[in-house]
Protein backbone atom coordinates (compact mmCIF):
# COMPACT_ATOMS: atom_id res chain seq x y z
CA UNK A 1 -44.75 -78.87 -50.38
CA UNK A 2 -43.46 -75.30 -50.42
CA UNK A 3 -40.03 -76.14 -51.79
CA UNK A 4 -41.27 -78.85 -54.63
CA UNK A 5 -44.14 -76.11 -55.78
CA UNK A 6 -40.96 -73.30 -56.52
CA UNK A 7 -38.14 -76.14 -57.00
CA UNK A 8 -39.74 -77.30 -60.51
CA UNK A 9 -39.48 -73.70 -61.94
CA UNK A 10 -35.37 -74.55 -61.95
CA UNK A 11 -35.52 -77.47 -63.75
CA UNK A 12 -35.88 -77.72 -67.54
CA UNK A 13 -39.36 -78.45 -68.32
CA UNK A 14 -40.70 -78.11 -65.16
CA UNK A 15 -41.78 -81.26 -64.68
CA UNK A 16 -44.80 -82.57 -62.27
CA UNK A 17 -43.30 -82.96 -58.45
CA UNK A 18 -44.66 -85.81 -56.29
CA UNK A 19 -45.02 -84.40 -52.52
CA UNK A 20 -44.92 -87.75 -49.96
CA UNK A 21 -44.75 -86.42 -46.56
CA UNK A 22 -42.98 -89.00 -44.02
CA UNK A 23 -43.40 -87.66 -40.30
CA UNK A 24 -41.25 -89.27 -37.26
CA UNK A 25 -37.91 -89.63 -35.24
CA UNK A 26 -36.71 -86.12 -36.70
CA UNK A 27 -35.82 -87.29 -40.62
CA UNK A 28 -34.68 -90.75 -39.82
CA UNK A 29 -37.63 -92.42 -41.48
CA UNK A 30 -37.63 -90.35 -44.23
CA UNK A 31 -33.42 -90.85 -44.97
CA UNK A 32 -33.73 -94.70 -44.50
CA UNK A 33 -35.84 -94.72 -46.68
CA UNK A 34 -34.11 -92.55 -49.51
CA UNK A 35 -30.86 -94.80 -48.60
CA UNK A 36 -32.27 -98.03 -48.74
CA UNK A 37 -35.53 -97.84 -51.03
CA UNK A 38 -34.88 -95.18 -53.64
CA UNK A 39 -33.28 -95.58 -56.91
CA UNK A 40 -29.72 -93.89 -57.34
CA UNK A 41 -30.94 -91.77 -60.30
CA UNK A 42 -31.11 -88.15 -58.69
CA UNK A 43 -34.60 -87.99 -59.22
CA UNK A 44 -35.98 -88.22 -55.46
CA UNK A 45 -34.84 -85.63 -52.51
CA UNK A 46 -35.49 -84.80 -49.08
CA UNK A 47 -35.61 -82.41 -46.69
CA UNK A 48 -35.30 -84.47 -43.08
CA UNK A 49 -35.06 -82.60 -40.07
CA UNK A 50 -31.85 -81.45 -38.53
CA UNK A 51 -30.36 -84.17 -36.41
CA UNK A 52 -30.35 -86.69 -39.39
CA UNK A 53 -26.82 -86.53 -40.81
CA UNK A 54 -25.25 -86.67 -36.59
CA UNK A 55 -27.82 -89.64 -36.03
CA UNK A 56 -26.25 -91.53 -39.18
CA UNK A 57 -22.95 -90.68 -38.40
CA UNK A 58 -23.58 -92.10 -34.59
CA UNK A 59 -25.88 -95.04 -35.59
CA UNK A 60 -28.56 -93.49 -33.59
CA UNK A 61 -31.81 -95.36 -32.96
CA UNK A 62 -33.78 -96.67 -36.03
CA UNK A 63 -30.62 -95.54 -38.50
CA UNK A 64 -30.14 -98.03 -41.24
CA UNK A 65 -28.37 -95.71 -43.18
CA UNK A 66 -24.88 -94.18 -43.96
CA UNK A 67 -24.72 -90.52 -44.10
CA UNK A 68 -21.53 -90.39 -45.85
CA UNK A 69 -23.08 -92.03 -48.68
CA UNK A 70 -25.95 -89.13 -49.05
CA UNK A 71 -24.93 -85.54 -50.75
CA UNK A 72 -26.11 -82.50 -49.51
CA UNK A 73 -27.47 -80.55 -52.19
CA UNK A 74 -28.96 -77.26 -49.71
CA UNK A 75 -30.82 -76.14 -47.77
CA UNK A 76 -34.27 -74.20 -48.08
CA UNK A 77 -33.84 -72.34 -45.17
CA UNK A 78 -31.46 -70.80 -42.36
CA UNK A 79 -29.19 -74.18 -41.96
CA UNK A 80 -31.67 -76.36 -40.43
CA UNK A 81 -32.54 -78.70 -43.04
CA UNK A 82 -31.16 -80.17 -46.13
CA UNK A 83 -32.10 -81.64 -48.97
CA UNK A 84 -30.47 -84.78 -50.33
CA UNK A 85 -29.71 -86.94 -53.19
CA UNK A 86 -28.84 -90.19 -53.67
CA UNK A 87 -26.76 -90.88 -56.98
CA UNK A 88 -25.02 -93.71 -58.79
CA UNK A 89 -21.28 -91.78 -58.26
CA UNK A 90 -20.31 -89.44 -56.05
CA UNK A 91 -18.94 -85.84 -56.67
């Protein structure tokens, strides 16, 4: 909630943020869903825990997602989360 209260303040005209907290298996949940359910117009990130990109990469439990297909955009912290994007090219 921290991050989408300051993050709006960098995009032109700060528009409203929608905070949906999804808790479990360290980001997984939250990146399936972003892969699988969200459209590919840049408008929705994350911030999953740490382990999510290594658990896509080594089709950990519960991944139904491709991390290679996700761009890292940053992080809002010391390296131990990201936020991420999911766009109709990649760049």
């Amino acid at each position: 909630m921290v991050v989408a209260r300051h993050l709006v303040r960098f995009i032109p005209g700060e528009p409203k943020s929608l905070v949906q907290n999804m808790e479990g298996a360290a980001g997984v949940i939250a990146t399936n869903y972003l892969a699988s359910r969200v459209a590919a117009d840049g408008l929705t990130i994350a911030i999953p825990g740490r382990s999510w990109f290594v658990e896509g990469v080594t089709n950990g439990i519960g991944v139904r997602f491709d991390s290679t297909k996700l761009s890292y955009v940053g992080s809002p912290g010391a390296v131990n989360s990201v936020r991420l994007y999911k766009s109709g090219h990649r760049g």
